[in-house]
Protein backbone atom coordinates (compact mmCIF):
# COMPACT_ATOMS: atom_id res chain seq x y z
CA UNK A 1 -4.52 -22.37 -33.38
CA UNK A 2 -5.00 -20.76 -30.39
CA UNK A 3 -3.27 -23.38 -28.37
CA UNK A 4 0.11 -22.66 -30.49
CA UNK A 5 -0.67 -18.72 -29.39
CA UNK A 6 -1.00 -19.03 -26.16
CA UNK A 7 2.45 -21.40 -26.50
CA UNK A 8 3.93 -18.22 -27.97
CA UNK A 9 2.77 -15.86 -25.42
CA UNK A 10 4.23 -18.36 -23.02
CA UNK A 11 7.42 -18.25 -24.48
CA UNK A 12 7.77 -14.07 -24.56
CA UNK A 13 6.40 -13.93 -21.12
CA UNK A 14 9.68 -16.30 -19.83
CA UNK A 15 11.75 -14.06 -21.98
CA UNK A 16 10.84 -11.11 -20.56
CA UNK A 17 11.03 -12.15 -17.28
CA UNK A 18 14.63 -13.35 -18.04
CA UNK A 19 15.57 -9.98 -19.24
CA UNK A 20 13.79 -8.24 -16.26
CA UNK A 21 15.07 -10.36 -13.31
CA UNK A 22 18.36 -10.53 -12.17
CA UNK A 23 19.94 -11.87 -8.75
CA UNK A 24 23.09 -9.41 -7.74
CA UNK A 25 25.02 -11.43 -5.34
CA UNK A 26 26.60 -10.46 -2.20
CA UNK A 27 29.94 -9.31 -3.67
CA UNK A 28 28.74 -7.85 -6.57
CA UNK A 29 27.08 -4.74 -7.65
CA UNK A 30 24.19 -3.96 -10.80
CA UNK A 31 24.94 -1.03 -12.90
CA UNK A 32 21.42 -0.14 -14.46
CA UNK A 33 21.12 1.75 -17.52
CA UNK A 34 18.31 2.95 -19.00
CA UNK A 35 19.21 3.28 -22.81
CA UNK A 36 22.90 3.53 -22.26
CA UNK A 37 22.39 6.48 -19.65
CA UNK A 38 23.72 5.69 -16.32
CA UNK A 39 20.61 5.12 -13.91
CA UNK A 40 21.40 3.78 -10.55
CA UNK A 41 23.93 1.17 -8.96
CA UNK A 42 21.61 -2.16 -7.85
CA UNK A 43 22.78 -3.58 -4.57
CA UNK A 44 22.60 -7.35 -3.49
CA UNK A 45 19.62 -9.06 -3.84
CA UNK A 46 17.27 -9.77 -6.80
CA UNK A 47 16.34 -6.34 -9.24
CA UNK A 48 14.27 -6.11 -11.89
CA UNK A 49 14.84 -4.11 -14.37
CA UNK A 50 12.74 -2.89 -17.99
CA UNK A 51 13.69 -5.38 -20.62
CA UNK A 52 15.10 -3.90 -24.34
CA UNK A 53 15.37 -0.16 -21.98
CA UNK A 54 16.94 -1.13 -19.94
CA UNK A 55 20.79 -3.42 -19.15
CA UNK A 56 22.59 -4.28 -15.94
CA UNK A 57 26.44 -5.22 -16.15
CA UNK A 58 27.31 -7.22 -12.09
CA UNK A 59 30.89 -5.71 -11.24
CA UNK A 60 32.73 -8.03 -8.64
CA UNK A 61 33.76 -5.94 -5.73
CA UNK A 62 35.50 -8.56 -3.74
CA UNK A 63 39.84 -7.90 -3.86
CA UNK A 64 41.53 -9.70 -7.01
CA UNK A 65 45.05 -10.63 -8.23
CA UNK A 66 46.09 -9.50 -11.31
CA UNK A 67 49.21 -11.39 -12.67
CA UNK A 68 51.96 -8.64 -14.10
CA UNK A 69 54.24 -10.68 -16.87
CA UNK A 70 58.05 -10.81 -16.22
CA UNK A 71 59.72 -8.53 -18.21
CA UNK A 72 63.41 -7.22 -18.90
CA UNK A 73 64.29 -3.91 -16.60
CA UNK A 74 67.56 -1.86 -17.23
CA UNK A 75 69.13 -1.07 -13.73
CA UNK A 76 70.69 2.20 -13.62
CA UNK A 77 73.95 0.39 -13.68
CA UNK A 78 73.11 -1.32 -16.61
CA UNK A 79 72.17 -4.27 -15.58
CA UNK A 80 69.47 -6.04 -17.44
CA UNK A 81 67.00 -8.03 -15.05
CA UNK A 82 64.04 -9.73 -15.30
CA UNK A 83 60.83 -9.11 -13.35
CA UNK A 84 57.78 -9.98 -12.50
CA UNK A 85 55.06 -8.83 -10.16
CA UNK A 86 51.27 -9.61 -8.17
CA UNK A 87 48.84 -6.58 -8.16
CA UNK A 88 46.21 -6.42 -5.63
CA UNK A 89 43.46 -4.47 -5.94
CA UNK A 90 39.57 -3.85 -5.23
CA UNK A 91 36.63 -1.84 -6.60
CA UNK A 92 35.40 1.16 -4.76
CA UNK A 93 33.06 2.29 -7.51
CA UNK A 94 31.40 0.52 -9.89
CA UNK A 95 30.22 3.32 -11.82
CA UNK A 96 33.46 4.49 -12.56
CA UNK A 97 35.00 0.96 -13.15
CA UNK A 98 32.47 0.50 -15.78
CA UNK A 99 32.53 3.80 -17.45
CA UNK A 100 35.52 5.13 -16.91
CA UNK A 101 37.95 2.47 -18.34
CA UNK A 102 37.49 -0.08 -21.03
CA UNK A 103 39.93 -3.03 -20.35
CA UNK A 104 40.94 -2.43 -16.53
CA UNK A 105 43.27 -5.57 -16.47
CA UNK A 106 45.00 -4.68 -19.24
CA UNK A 107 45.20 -1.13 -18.34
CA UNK A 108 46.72 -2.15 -14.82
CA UNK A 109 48.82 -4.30 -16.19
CA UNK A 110 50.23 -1.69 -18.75
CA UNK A 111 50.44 0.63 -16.25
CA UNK A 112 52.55 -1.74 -13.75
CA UNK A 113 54.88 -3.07 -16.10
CA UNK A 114 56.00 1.18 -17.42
CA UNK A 115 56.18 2.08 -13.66
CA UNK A 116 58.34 -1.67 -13.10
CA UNK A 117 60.87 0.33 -15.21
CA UNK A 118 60.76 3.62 -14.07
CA UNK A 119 61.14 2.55 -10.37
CA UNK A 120 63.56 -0.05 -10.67
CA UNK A 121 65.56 2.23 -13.99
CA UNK A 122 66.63 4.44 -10.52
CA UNK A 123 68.52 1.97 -8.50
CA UNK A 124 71.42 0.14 -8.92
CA UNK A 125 70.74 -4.21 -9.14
CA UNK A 126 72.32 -4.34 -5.12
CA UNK A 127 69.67 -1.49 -4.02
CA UNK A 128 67.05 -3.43 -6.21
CA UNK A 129 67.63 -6.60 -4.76
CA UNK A 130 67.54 -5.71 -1.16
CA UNK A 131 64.61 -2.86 -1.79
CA UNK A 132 61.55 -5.12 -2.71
CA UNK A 133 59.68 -3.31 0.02
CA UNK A 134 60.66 -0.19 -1.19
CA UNK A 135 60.02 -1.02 -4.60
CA UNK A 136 56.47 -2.44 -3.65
CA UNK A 137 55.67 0.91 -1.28
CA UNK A 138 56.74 3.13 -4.46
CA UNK A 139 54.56 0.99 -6.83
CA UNK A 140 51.73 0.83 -4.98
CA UNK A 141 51.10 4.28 -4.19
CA UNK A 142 51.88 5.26 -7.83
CA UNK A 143 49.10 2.61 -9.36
CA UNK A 144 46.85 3.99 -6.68
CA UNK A 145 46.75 6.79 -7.31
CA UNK A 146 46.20 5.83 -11.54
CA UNK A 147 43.77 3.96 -10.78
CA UNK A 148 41.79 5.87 -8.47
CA UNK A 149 39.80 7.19 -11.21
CA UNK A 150 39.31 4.07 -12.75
CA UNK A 151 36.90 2.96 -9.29
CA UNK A 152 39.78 0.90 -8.30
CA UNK A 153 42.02 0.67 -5.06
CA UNK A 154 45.09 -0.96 -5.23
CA UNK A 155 46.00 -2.60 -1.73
CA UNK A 156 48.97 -4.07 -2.40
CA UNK A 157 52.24 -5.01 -4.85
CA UNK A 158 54.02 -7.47 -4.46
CA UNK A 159 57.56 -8.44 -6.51
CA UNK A 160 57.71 -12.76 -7.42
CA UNK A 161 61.55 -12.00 -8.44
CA UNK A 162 64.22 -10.30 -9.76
CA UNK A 163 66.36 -12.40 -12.04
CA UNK A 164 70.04 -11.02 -13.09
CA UNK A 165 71.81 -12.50 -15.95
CA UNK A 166 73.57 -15.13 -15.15
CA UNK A 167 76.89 -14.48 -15.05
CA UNK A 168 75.96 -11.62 -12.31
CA UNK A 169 74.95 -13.81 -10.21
CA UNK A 170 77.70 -16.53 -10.45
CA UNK A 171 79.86 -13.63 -9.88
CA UNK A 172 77.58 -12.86 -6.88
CA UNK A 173 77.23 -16.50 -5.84
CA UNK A 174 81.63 -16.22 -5.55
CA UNK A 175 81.45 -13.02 -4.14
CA UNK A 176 79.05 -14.03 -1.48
CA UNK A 177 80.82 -17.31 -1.05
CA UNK A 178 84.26 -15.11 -0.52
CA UNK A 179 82.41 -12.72 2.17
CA UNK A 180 81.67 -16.03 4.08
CA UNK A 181 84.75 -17.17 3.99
CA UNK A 182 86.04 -13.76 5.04
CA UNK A 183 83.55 -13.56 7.92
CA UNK A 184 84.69 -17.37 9.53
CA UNK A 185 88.10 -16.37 9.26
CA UNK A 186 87.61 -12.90 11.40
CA UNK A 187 85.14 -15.14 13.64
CA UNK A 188 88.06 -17.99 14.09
CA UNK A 189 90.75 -14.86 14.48
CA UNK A 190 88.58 -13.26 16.61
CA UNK A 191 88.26 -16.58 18.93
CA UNK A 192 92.04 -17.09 19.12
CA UNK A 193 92.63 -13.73 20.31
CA UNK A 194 89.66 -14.08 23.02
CA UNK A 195 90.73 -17.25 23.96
CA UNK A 196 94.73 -15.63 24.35
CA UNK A 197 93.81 -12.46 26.04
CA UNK A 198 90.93 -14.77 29.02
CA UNK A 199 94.42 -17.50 28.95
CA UNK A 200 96.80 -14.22 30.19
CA UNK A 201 94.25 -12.48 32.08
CA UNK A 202 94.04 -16.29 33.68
CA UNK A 203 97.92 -16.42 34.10
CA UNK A 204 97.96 -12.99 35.67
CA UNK A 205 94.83 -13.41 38.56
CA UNK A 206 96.51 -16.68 38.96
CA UNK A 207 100.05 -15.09 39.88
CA UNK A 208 98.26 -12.27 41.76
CA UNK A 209 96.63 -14.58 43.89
CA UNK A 210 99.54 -16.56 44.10
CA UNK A 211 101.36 -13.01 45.41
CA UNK A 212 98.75 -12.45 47.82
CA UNK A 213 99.02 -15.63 49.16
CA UNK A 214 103.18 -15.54 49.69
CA UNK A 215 103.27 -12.30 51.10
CA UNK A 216 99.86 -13.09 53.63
CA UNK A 217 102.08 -16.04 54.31
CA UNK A 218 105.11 -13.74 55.26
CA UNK A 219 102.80 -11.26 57.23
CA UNK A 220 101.53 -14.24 59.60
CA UNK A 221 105.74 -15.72 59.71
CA UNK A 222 106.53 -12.12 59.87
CA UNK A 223 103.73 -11.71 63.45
CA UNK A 224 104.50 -14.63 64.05
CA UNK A 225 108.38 -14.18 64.72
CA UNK A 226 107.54 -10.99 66.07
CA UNK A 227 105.55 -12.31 68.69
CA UNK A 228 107.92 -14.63 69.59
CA UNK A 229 110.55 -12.32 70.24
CA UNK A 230 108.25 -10.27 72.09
CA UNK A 231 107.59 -13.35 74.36
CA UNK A 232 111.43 -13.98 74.93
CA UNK A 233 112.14 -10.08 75.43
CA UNK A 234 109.57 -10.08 78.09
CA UNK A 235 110.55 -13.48 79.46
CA UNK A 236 114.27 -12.01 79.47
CA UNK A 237 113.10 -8.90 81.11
CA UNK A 238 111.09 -10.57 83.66
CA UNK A 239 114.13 -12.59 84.30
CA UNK A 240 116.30 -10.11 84.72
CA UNK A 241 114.38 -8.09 86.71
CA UNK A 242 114.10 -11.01 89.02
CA UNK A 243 117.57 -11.88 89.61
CA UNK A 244 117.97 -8.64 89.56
CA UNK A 245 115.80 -8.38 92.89
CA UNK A 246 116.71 -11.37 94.52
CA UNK A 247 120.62 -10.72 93.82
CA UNK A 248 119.82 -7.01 95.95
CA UNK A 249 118.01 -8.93 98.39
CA UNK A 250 120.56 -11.60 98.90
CA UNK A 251 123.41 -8.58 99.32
CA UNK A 252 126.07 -10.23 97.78
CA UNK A 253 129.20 -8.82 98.66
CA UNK A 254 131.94 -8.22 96.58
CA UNK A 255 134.32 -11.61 96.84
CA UNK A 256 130.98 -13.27 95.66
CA UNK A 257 130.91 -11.26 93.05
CA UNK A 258 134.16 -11.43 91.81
CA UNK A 259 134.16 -15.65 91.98
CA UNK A 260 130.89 -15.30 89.70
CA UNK A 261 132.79 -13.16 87.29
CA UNK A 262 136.09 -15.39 87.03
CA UNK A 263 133.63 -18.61 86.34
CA UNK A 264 131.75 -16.17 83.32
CA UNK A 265 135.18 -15.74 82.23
CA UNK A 266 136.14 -19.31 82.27
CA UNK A 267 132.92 -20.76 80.73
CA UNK A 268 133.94 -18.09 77.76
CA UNK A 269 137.78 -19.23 77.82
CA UNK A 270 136.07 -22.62 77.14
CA UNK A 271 134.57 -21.62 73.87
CA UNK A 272 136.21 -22.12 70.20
CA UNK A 273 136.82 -18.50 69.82
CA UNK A 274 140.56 -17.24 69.34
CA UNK A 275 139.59 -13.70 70.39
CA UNK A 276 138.07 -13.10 74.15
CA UNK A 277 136.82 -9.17 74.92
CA UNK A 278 136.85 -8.21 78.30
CA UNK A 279 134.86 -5.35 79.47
CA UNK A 280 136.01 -1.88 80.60
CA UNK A 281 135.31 -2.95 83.78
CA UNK A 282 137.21 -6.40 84.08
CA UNK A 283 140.75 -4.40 85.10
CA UNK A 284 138.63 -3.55 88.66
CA UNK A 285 137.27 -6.03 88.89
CA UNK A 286 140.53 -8.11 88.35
CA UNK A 287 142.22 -5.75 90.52
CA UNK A 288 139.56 -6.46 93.44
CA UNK A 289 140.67 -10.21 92.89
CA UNK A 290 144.02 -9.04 93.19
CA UNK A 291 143.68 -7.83 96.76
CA UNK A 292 141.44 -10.72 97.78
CA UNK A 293 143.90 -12.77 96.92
CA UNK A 294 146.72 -10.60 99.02
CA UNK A 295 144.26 -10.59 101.96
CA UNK A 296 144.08 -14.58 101.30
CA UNK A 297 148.58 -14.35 101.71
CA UNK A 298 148.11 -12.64 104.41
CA UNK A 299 145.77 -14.31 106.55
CA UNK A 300 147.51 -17.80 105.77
CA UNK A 301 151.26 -16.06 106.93
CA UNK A 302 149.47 -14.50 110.28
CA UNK A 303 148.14 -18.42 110.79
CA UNK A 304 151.76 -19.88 110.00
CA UNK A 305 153.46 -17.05 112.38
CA UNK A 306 151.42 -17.97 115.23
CA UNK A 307 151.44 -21.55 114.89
CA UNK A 308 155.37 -21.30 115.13
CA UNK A 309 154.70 -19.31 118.56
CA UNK A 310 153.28 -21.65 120.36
């Protein structure tokens, strides 16, 4: 009999113990009640508690993903799209998450999917589909600031997709297809003309230089030329000025320099031209001739007259 007590007592004391020991782990927190009055918050680490006064309920406190379902959205262009989206949050305050809202998942997820519409009812479907950051930004602040008195912080939203009807985006699958097309033809045009307008600029540095070069070429034939006659003007000065000397140093007289005029006047008389011009002079110096040759008459006649004399 009293072995089958003290098997009783056994029994209650491991019962009690179960219901007055409890291990919190390090991302959880206990929140103690002592019948159904808030007490304290239990922290990591093993509690004890009263058993049947009172309960602990662990809250996990580490961040979670809560799954939104996809759902239909009206664009503000009427545009019916489906979406669906990730919620991120974390609990800040266990007390609150445990009192303050029943279902939490449910009510986030309630909560997301009516402010899914209300964002994305103000945009058109192009501004929705290239806005999912500003759609995420929008949402997150707004279910952060819900859910702030739930205990909760919501870190982050994120949108899976946004799914038109079909025929949208066939019509968007042509219309992107066109703008391609429409961008490789500019690019190709664009090409052409770049490769025409570096071709002429080409052609015209080309002739420039080609310029340059012809008239540096006729600038060095030009000094060139110029040079030379310089040389031959001096030579024919120099020369000049030296028969000019040595014909005043020789004192020529003037029957010299009449026979060196009629032999210029022959080697000219010997030429293919039908027209000879004489200088102003000639008619003096002709006339000088003139009397040499009288003086020549008369000195032969004075040498006849005496030979007949003797």
């Amino acid at each position: 009999m009293m072995t089958a007590v003290w098997i009783v007592l056994g029994l209650l004391a491991v019962i009690l113990l179960s219901q007055a020991i409890f291990v919190v782990r390090q991302y959880e927190r206990g929140v103690v009640a002592t019948l159904g009055r808030y007490a304290y918050t239990a922290d990591p680490g093993l509690t004890f508690i009263m058993p049947f006064v009172q309960t602990i309920e662990k809250v996990d406190v580490r961040e979670t993903v809560l799954d939104v379902n996809p759902q239909e959205v009206i664009t503000e262009d009427n545009v019916v799209v489906t979406v669906d989206a990730v919620i991120y949050y974390e609990v800040t305050d266990p007390f609150r998450r445990v009192y303050n809202v029943t279902d939490f998942r449910l009510a986030a997820t309630k909560l997301a999917q009516t402010n899914l519409r209300n964002v994305i009812g103000d945009l058109e479907l192009d501004e929705t589909l290239t806005s999912r950051e500003t759609i995420n930004a929008q949402l997150r602040t707004i279910l952060d600031d819900a859910t702030d008195k739930w205990g909760v912080r919501v870190t982050r939203v994120e949108l899976q997709r946004i799914d038109p009807p079909r025929d949208i985006t066939e019509a968007m699958s042509r219309q992107m297809k066109a703008e391609r097309n429409k961008r490789a033809a500019i690019l190709e045009a664009e090409g052409i003309r770049e490769s025409a307008i570096l071709q002429a600029e080409g052609q015209r540095q080309s002739a420039i230089l080609e310029a340059e070069g012809q008239a540096q070429a006729i600038r060095e034939v030009a000094d060139a030329e110029k040079f030379r006659e310089i040389a031959v003007a001096e030579g024919q000065a120099k020369a000049i000025v030296n028969v000019y000397g040595a014909i005043h140093e020789g004192d020529p007289t003037h029957d010299l320099l009449a026979i060196k005029y009629l032999e210029t006047l022959q080697r000219m008389a010997n030429g293919k031209a039908t027209k000879i011009f004489l200088p102003i002079e000639a008619s003096g110096v002709l006339s000088g001739i003139a009397a040499m040759g009288d003086a020549f008459e008369e000195g032969r006649m004075t040498a006849t007259e005496g030979g007949f004399e003797e």
